[in-house]
PDB file of N, CA and C in Angstrom:
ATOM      1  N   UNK A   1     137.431 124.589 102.045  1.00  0.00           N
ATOM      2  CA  UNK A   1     136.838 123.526 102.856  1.00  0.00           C
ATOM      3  C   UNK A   1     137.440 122.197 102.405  1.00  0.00           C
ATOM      4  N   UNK A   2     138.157 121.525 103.000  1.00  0.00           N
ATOM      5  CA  UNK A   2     138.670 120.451 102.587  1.00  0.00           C
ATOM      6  C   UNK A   2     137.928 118.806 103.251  1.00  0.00           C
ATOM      7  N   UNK A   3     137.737 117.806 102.654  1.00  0.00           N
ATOM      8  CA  UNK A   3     137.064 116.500 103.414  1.00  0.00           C
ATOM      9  C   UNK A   3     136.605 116.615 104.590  1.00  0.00           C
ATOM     10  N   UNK A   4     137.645 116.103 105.265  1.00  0.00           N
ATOM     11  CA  UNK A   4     137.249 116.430 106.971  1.00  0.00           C
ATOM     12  C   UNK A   4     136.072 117.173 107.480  1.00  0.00           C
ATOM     13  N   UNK A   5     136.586 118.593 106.822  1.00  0.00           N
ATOM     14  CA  UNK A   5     135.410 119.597 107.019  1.00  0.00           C
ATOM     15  C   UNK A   5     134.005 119.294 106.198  1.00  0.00           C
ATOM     16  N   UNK A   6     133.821 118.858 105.671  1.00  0.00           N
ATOM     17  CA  UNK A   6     132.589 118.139 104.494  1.00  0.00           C
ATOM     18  C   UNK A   6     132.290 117.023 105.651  1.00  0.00           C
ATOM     19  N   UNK A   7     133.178 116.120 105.982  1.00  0.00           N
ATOM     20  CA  UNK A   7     132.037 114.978 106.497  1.00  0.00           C
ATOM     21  C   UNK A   7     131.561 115.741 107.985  1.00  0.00           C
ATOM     22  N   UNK A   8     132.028 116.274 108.688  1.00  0.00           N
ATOM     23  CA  UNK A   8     132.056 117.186 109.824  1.00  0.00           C
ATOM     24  C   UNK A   8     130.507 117.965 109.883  1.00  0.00           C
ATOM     25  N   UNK A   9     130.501 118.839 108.660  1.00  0.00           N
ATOM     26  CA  UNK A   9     129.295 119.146 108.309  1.00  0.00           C
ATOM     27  C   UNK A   9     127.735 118.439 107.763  1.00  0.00           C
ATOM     28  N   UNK A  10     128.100 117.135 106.989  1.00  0.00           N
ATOM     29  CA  UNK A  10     127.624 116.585 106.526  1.00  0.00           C
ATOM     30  C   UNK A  10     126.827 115.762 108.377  1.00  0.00           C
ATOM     31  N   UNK A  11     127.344 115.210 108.668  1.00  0.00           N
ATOM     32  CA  UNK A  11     127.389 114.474 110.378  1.00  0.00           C
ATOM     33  C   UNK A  11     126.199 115.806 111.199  1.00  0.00           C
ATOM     34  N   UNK A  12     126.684 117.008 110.832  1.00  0.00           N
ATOM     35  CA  UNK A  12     126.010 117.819 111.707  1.00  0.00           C
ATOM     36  C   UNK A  12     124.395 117.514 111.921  1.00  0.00           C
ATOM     37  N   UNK A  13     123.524 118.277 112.644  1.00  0.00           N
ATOM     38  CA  UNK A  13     121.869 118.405 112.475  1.00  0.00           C
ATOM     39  C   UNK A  13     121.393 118.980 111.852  1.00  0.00           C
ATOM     40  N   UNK A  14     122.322 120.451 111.539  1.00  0.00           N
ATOM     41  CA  UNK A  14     121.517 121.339 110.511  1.00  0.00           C
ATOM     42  C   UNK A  14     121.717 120.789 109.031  1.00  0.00           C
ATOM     43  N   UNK A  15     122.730 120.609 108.498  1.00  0.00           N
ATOM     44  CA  UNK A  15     123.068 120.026 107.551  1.00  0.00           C
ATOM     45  C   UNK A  15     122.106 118.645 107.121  1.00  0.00           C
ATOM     46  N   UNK A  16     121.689 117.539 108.062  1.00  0.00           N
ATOM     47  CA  UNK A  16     120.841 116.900 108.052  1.00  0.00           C
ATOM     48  C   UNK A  16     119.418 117.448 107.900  1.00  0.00           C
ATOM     49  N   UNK A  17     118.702 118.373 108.950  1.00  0.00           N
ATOM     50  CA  UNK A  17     117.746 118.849 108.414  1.00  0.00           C
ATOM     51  C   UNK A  17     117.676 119.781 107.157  1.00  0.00           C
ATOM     52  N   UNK A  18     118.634 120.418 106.942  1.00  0.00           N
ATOM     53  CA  UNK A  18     118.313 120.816 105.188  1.00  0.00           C
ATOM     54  C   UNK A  18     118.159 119.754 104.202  1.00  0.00           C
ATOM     55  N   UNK A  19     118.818 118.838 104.172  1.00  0.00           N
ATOM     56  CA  UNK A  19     118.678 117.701 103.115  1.00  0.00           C
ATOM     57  C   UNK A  19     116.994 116.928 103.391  1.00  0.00           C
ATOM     58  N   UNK A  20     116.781 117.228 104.721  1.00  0.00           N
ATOM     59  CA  UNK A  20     116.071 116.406 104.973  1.00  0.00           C
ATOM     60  C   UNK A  20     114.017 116.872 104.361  1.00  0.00           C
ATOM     61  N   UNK A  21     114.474 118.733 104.430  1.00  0.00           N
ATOM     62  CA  UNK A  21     113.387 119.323 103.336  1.00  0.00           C
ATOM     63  C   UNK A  21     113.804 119.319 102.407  1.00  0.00           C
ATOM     64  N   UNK A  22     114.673 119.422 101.521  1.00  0.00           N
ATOM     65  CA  UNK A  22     115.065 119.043 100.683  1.00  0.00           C
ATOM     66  C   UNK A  22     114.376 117.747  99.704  1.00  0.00           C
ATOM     67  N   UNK A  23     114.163 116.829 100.751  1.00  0.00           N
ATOM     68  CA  UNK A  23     114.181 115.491 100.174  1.00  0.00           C
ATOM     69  C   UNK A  23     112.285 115.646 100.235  1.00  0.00           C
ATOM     70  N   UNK A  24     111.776 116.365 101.154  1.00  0.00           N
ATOM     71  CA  UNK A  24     110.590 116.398 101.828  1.00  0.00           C
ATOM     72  C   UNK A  24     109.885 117.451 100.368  1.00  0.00           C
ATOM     73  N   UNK A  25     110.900 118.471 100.075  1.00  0.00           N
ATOM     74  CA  UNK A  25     109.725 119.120  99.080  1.00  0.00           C
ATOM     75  C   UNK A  25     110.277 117.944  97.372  1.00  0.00           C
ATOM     76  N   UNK A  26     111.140 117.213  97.424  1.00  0.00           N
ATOM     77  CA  UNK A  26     111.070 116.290  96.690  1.00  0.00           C
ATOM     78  C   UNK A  26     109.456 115.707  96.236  1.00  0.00           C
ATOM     79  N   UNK A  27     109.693 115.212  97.402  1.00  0.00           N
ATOM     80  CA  UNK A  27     108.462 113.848  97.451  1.00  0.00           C
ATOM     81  C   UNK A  27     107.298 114.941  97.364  1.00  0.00           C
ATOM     82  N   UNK A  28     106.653 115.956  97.878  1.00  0.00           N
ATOM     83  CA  UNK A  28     105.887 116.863  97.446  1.00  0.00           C
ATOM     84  C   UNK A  28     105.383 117.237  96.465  1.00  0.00           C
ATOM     85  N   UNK A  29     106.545 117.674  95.427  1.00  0.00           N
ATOM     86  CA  UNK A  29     106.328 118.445  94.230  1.00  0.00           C
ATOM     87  C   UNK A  29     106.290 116.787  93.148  1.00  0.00           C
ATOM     88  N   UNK A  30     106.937 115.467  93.387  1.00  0.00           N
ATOM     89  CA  UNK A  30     106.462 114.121  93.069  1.00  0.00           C
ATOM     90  C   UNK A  30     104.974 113.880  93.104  1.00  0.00           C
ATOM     91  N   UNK A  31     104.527 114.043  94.075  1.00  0.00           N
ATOM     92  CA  UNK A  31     103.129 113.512  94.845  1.00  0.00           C
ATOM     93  C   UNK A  31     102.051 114.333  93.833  1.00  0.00           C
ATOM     94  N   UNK A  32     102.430 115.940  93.761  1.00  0.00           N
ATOM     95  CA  UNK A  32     101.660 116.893  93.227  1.00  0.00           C
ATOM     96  C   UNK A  32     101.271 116.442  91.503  1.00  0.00           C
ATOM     97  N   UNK A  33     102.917 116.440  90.569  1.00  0.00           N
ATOM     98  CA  UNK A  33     102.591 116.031  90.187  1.00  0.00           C
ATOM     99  C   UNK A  33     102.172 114.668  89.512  1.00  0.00           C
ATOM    100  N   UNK A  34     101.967 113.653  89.961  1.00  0.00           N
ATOM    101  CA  UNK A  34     101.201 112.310  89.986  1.00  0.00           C
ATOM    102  C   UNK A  34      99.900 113.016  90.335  1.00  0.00           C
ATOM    103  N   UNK A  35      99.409 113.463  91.338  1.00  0.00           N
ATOM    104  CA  UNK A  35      98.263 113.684  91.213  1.00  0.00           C
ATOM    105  C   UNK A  35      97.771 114.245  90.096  1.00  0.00           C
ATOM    106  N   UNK A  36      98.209 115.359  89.361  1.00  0.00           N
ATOM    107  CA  UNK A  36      97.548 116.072  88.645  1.00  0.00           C
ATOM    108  C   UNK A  36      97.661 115.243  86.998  1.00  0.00           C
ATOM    109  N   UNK A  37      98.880 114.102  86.605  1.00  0.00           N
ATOM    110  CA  UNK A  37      98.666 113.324  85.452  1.00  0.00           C
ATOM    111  C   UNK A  37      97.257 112.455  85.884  1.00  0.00           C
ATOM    112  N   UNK A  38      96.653 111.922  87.073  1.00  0.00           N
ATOM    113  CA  UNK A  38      95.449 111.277  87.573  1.00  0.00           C
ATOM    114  C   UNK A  38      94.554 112.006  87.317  1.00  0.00           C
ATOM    115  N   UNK A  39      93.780 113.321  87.908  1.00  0.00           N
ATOM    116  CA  UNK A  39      92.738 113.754  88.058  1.00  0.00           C
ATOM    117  C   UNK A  39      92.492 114.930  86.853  1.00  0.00           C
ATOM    118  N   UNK A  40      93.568 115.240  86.344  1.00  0.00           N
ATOM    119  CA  UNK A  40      93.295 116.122  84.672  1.00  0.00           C
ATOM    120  C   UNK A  40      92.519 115.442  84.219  1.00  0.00           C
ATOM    121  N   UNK A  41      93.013 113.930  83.863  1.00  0.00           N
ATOM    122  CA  UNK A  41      92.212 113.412  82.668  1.00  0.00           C
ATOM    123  C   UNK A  41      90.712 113.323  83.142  1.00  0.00           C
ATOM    124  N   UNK A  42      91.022 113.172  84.954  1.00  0.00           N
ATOM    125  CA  UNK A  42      89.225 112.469  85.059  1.00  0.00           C
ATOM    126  C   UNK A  42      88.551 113.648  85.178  1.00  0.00           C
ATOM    127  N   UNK A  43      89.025 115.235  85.111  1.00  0.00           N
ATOM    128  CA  UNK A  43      88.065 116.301  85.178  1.00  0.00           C
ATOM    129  C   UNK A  43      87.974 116.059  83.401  1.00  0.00           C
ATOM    130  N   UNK A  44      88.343 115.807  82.655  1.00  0.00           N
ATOM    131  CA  UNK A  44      88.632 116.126  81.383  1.00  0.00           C
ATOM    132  C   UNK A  44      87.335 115.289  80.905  1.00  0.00           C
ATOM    133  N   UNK A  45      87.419 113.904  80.951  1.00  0.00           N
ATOM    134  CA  UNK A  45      86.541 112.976  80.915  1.00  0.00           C
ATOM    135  C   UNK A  45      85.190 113.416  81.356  1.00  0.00           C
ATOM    136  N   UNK A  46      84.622 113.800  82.441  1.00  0.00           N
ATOM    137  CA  UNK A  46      83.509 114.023  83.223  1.00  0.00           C
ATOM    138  C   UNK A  46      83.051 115.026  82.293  1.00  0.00           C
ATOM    139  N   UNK A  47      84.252 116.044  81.732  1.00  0.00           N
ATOM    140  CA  UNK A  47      83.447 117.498  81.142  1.00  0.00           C
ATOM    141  C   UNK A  47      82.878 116.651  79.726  1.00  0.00           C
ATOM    142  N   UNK A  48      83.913 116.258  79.377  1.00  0.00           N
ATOM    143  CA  UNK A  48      82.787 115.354  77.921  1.00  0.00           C
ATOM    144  C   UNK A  48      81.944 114.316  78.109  1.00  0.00           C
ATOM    145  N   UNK A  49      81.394 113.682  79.470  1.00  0.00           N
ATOM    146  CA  UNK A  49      80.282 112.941  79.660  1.00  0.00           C
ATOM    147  C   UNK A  49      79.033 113.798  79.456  1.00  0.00           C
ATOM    148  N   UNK A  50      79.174 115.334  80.545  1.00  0.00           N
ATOM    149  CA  UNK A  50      78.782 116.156  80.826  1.00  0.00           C
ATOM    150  C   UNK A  50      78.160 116.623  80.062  1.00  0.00           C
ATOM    151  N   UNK A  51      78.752 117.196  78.581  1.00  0.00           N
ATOM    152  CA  UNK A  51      78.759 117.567  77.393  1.00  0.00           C
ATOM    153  C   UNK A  51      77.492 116.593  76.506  1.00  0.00           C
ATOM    154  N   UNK A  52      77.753 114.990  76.001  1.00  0.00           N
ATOM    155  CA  UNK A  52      76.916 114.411  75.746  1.00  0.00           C
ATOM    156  C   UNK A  52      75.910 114.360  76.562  1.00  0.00           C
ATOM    157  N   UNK A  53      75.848 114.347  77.639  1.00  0.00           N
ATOM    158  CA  UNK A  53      74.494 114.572  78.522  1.00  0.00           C
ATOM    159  C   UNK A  53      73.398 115.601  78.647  1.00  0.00           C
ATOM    160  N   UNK A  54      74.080 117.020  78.178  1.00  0.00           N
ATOM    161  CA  UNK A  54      73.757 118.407  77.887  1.00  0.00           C
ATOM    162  C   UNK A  54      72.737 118.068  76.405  1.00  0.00           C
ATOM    163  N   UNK A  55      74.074 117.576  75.247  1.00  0.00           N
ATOM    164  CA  UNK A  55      72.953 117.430  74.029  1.00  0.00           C
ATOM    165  C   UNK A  55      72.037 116.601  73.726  1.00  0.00           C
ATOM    166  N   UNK A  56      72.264 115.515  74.597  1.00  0.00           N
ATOM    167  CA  UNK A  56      71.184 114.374  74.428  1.00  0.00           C
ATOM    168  C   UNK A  56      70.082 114.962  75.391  1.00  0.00           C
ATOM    169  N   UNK A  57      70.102 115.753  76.120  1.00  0.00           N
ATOM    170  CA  UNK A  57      68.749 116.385  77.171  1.00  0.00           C
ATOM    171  C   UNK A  57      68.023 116.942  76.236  1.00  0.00           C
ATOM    172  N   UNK A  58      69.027 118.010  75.750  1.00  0.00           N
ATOM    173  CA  UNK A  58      68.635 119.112  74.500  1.00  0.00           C
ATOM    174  C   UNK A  58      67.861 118.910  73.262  1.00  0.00           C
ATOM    175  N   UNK A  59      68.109 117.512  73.140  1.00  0.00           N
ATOM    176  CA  UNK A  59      68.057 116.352  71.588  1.00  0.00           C
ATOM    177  C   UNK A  59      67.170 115.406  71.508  1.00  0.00           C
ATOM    178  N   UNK A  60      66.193 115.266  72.222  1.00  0.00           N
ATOM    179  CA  UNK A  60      65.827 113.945  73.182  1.00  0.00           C
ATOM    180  C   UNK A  60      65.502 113.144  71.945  1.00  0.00           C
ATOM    181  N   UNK A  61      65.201 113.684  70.820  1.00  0.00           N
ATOM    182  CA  UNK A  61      64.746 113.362  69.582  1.00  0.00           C
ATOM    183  C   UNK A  61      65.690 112.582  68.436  1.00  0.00           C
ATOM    184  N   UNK A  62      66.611 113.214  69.063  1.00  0.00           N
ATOM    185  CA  UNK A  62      67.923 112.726  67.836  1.00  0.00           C
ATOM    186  C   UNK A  62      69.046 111.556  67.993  1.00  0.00           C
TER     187      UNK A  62
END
């Protein structure tokens, strides 16, 4: 395959739509994880509010 044939292909639609999921499960598997560095910590957090809330019910005394 020499140039010509590269920009030829490159120019095409199919060639465009592959790059174009390509770029699409990019931003996806980005998005996914950002979400999950966000909402780990805040399930993480809630379980140890959760936790002191459990022993102080348990404790009412202490």
């Amino acid at each position: 395959m020499n140039w010509m044939d590269l920009k030829e292909f490159v120019k095409e639609e199919k060639a465009q739509g592959s790059w174009s999921s390509v770029y699409l499960i990019l931003v996806v598997a980005i998005a996914v994880l950002i979400l999950i560095t966000v909402i780990k910590p805040m399930f993480q957090q809630s379980q140890q509010v959760r936790e002191t809330f459990n022993e102080q019910v348990s404790n009412p005394g202490n």
